[in-house]
C-alpha atoms as a PDB file:
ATOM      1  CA  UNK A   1      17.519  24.193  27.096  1.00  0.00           C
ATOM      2  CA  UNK A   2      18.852  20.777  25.294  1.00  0.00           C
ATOM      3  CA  UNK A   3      16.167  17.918  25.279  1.00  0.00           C
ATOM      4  CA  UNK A   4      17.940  14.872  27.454  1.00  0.00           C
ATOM      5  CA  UNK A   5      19.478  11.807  25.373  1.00  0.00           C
ATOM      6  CA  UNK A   6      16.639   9.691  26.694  1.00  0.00           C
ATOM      7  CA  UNK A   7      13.931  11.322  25.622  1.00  0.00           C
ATOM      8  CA  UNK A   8      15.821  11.545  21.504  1.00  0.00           C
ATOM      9  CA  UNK A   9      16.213   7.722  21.887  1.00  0.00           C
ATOM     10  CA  UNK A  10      12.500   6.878  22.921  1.00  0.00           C
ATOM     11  CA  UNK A  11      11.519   8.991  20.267  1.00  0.00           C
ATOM     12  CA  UNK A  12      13.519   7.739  17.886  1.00  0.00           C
ATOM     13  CA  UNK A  13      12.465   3.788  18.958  1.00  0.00           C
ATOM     14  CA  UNK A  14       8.785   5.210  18.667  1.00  0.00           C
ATOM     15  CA  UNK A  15       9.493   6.568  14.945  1.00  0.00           C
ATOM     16  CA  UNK A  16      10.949   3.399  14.057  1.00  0.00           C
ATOM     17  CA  UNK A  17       8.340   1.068  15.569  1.00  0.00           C
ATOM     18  CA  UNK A  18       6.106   3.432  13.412  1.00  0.00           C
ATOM     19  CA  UNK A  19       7.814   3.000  10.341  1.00  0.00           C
ATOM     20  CA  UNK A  20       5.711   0.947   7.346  1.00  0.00           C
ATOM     21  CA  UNK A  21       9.066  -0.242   5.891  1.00  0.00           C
ATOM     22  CA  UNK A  22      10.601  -1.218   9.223  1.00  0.00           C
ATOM     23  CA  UNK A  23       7.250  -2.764  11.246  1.00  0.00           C
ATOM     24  CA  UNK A  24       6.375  -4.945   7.593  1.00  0.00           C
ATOM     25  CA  UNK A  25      10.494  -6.697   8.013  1.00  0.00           C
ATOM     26  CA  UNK A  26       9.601  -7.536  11.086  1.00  0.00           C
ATOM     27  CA  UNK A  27       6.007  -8.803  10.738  1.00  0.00           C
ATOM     28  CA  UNK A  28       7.035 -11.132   7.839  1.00  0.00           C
ATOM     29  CA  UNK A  29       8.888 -14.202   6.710  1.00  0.00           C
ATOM     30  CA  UNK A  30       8.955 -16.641   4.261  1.00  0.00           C
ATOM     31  CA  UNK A  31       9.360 -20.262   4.818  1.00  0.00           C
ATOM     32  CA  UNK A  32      10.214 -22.086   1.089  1.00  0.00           C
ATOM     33  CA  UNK A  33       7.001 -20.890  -1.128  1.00  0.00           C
ATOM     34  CA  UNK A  34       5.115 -19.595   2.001  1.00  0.00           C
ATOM     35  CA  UNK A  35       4.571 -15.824   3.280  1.00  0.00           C
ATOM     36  CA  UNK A  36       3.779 -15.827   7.195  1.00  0.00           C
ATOM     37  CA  UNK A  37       2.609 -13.150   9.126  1.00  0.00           C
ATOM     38  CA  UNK A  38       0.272 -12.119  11.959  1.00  0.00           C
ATOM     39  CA  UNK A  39      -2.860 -13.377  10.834  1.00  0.00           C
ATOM     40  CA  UNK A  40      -1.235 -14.351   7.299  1.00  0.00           C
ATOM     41  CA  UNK A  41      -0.096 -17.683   5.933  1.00  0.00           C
ATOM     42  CA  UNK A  42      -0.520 -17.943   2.195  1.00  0.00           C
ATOM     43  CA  UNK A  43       1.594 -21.074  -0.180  1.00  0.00           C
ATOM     44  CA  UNK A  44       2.819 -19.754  -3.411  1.00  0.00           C
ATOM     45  CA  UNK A  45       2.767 -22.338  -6.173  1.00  0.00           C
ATOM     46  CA  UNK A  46       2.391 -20.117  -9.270  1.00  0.00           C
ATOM     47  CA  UNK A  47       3.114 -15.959  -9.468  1.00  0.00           C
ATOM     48  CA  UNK A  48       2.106 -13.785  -6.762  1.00  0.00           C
ATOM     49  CA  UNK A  49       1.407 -10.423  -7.219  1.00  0.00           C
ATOM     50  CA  UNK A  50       2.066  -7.709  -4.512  1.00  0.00           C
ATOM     51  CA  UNK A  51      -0.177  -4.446  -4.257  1.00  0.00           C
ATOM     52  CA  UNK A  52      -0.718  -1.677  -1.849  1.00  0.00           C
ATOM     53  CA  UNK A  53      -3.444   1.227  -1.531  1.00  0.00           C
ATOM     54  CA  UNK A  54      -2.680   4.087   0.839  1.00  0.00           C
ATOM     55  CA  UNK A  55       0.198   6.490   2.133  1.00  0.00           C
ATOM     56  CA  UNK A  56       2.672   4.009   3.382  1.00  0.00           C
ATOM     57  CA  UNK A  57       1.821   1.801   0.174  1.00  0.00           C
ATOM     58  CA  UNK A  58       5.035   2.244  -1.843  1.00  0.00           C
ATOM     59  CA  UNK A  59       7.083   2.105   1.259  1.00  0.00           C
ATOM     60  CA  UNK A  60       5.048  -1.402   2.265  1.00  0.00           C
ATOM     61  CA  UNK A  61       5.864  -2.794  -1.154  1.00  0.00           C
ATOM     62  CA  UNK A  62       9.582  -2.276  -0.893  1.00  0.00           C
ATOM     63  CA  UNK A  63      10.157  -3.628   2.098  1.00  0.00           C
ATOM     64  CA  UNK A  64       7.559  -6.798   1.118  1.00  0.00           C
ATOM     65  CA  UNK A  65      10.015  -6.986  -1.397  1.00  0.00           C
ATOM     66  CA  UNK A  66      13.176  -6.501   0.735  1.00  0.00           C
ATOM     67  CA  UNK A  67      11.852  -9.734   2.720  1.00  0.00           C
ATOM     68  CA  UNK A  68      11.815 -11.553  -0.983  1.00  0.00           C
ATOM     69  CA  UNK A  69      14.607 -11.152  -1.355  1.00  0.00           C
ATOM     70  CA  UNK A  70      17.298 -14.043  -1.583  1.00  0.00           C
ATOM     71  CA  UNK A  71      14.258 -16.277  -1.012  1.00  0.00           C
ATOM     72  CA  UNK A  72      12.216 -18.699  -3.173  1.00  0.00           C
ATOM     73  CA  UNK A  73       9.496 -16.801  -4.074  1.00  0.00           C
ATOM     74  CA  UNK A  74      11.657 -13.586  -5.391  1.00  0.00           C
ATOM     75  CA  UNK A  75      11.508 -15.147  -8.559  1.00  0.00           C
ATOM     76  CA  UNK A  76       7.847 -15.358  -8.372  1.00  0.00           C
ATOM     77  CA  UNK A  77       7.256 -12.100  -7.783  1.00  0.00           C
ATOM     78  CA  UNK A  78       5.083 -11.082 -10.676  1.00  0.00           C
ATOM     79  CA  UNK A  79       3.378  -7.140 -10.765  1.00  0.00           C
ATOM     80  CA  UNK A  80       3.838  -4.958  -7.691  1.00  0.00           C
ATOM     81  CA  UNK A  81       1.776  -1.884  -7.814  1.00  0.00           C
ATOM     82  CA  UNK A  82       1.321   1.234  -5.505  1.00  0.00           C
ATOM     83  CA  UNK A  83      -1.565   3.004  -5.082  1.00  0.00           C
ATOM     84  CA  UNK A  84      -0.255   6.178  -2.916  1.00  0.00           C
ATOM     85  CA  UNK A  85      -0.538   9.691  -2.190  1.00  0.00           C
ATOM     86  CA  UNK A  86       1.671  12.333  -3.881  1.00  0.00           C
ATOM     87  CA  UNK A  87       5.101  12.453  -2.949  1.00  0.00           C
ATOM     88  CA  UNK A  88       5.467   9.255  -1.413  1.00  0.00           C
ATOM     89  CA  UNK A  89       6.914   7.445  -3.969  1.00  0.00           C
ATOM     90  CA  UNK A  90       9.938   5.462  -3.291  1.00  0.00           C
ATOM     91  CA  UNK A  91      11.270   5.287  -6.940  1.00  0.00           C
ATOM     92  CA  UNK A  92      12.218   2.000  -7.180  1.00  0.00           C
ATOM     93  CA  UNK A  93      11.927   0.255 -10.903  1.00  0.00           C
ATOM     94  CA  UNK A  94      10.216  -2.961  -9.442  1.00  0.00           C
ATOM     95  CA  UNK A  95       7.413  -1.139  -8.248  1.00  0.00           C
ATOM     96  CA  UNK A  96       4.379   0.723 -10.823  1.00  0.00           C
ATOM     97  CA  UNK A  97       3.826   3.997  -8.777  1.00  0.00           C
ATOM     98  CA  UNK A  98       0.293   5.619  -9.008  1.00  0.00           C
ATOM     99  CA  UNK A  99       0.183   8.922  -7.201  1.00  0.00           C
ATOM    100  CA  UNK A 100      -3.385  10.545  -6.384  1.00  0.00           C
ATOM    101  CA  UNK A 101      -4.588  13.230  -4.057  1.00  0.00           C
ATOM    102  CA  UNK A 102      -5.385  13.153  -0.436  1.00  0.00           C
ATOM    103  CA  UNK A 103      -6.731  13.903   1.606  1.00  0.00           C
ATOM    104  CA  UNK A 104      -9.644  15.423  -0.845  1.00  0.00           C
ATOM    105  CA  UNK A 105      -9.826  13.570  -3.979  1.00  0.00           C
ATOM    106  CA  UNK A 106      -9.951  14.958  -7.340  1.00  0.00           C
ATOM    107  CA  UNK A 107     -11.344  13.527 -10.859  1.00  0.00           C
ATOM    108  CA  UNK A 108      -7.147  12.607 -10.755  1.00  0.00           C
ATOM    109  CA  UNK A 109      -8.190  10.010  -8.962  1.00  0.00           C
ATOM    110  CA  UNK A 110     -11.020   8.498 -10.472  1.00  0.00           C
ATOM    111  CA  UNK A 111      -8.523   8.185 -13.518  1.00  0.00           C
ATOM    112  CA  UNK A 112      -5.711   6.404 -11.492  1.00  0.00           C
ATOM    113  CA  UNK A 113      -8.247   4.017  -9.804  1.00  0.00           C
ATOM    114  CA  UNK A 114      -9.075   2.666 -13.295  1.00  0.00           C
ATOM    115  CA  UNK A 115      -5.642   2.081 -14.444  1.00  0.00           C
ATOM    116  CA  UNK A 116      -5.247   0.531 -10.380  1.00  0.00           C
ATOM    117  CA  UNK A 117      -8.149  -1.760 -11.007  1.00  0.00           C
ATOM    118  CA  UNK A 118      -6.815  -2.757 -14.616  1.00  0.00           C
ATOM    119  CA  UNK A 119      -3.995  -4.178 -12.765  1.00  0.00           C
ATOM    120  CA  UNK A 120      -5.681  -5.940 -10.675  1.00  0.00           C
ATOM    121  CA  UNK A 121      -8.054  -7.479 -13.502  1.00  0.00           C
ATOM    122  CA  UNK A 122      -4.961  -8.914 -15.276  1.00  0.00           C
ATOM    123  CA  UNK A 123      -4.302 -11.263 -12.376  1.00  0.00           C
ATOM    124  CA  UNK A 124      -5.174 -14.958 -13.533  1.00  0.00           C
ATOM    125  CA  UNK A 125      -7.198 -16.839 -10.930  1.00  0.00           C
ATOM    126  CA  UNK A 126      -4.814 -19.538  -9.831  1.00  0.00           C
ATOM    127  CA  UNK A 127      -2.268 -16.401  -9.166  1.00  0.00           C
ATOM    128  CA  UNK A 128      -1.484 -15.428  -5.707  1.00  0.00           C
ATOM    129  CA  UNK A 129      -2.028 -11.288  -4.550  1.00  0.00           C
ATOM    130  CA  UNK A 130      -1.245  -9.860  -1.119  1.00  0.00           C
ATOM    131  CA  UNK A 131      -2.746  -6.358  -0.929  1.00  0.00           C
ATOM    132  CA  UNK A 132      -1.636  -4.159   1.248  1.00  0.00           C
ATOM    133  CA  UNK A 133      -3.440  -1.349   2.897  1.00  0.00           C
ATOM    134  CA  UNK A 134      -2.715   1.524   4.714  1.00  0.00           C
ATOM    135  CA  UNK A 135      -4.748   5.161   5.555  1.00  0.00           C
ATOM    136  CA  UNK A 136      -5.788   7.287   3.126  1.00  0.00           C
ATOM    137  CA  UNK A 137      -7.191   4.522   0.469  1.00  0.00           C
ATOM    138  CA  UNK A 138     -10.381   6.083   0.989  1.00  0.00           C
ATOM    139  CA  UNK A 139      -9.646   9.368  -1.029  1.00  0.00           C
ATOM    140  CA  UNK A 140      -7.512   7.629  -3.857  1.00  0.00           C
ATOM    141  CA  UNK A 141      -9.050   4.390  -4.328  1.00  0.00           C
ATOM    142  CA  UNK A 142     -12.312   6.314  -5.897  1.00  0.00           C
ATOM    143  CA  UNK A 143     -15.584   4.999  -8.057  1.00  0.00           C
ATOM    144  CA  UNK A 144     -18.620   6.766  -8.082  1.00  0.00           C
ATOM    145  CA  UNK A 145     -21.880   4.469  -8.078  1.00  0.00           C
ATOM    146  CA  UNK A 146     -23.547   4.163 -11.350  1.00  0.00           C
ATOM    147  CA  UNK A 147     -25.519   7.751 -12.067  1.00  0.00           C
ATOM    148  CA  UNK A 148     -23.407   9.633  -9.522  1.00  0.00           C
ATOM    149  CA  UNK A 149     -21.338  12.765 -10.522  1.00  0.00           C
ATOM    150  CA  UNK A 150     -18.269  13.137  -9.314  1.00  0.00           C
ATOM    151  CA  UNK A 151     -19.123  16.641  -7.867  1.00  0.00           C
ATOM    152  CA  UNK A 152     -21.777  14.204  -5.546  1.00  0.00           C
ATOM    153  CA  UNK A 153     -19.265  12.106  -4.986  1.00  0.00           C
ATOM    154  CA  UNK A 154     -16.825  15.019  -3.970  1.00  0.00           C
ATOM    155  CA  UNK A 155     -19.519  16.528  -1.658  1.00  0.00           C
ATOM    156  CA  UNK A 156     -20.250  13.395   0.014  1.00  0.00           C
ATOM    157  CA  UNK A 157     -16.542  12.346   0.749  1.00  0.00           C
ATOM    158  CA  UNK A 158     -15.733  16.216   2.047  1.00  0.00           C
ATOM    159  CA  UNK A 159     -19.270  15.087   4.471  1.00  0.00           C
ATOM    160  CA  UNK A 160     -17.646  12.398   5.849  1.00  0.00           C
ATOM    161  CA  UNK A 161     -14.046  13.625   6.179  1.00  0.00           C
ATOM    162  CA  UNK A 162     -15.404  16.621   8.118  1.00  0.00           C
ATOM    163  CA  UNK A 163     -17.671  14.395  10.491  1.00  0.00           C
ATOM    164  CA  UNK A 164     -14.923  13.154  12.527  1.00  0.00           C
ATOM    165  CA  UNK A 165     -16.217   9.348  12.459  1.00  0.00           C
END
């Protein structure tokens, strides 16, 4: 039995509303040296730095960038750095790709959200950033409180990913 043409073109309109790269190109413009969005409107006078945490994060960040492009603020584009789960890189030289585990973190992890968060520290205060965040931050984005251990840290995460909430 063949599946009807309809129902392979609402699916594919539902994959594509879906879509980080495609949903972000249409959520977002620039006006001279301003970003607007749902819920966004930020004026770039200096750099502005673009980073995402989460699955779609490399995929957000190149199409952020696609919007840049031929714009003003393409040339202000200073570091652009994903935070994403393995294998969903996008490759592409603008972008620093970090790559952790998920959904259960590892001490891989912990190591990758230092070198995140040493990115983020280099930003100078009268810098713009527009973070981006998508599902699955939670297991790569990791730092255990003061006198923790990562196996505590570990067993309390696998707690909560098992609770359903």
């Amino acid at each position: 039995m063949t599946t009807p043409s309809f129902v392979n073109e609402i699916t594919g309109e539902v994959l594509k509303l879906l879509d980080p790269y495609e949903s972000l190109i249409r959520k977002v413009q620039v006006y001279h040296n301003e970003v607007r969005g749902e819920g966004l409107s930020l004026k770039v006078d200096r750099k502005v730095h673009l980073f995402a945490l989460g699955k779609a994060a490399s995929f957000q960040l190149k199409s952020f960038l696609k919007v840049l492009e031929g714009t003003k603020l393409e040339s202000k584009v200073g570091m652009c750095v994903s935070y994403t789960k393995k294998d969903h890189k996008v490759f592409d030289d603008r972008i620093i790709e970090l790559e952790g585990d998920h959904p259960l973190m590892s001490e891989e992890n912990l190591e990758k959200t230092k070198i995140f968060t040493s990115y983020l520290e280099k930003i100078e205060e009268d810098e713009s950033l527009i973070f981006l965040l998508s599902g699955g931050a939670s297991a790569l984005l990791e730092r255990p409180r003061k006198g923790m251990s990562f196996n505590e840290l570990r067993e309390a995460h696998q707690k909560l990913l098992h609770s359903g909430k």
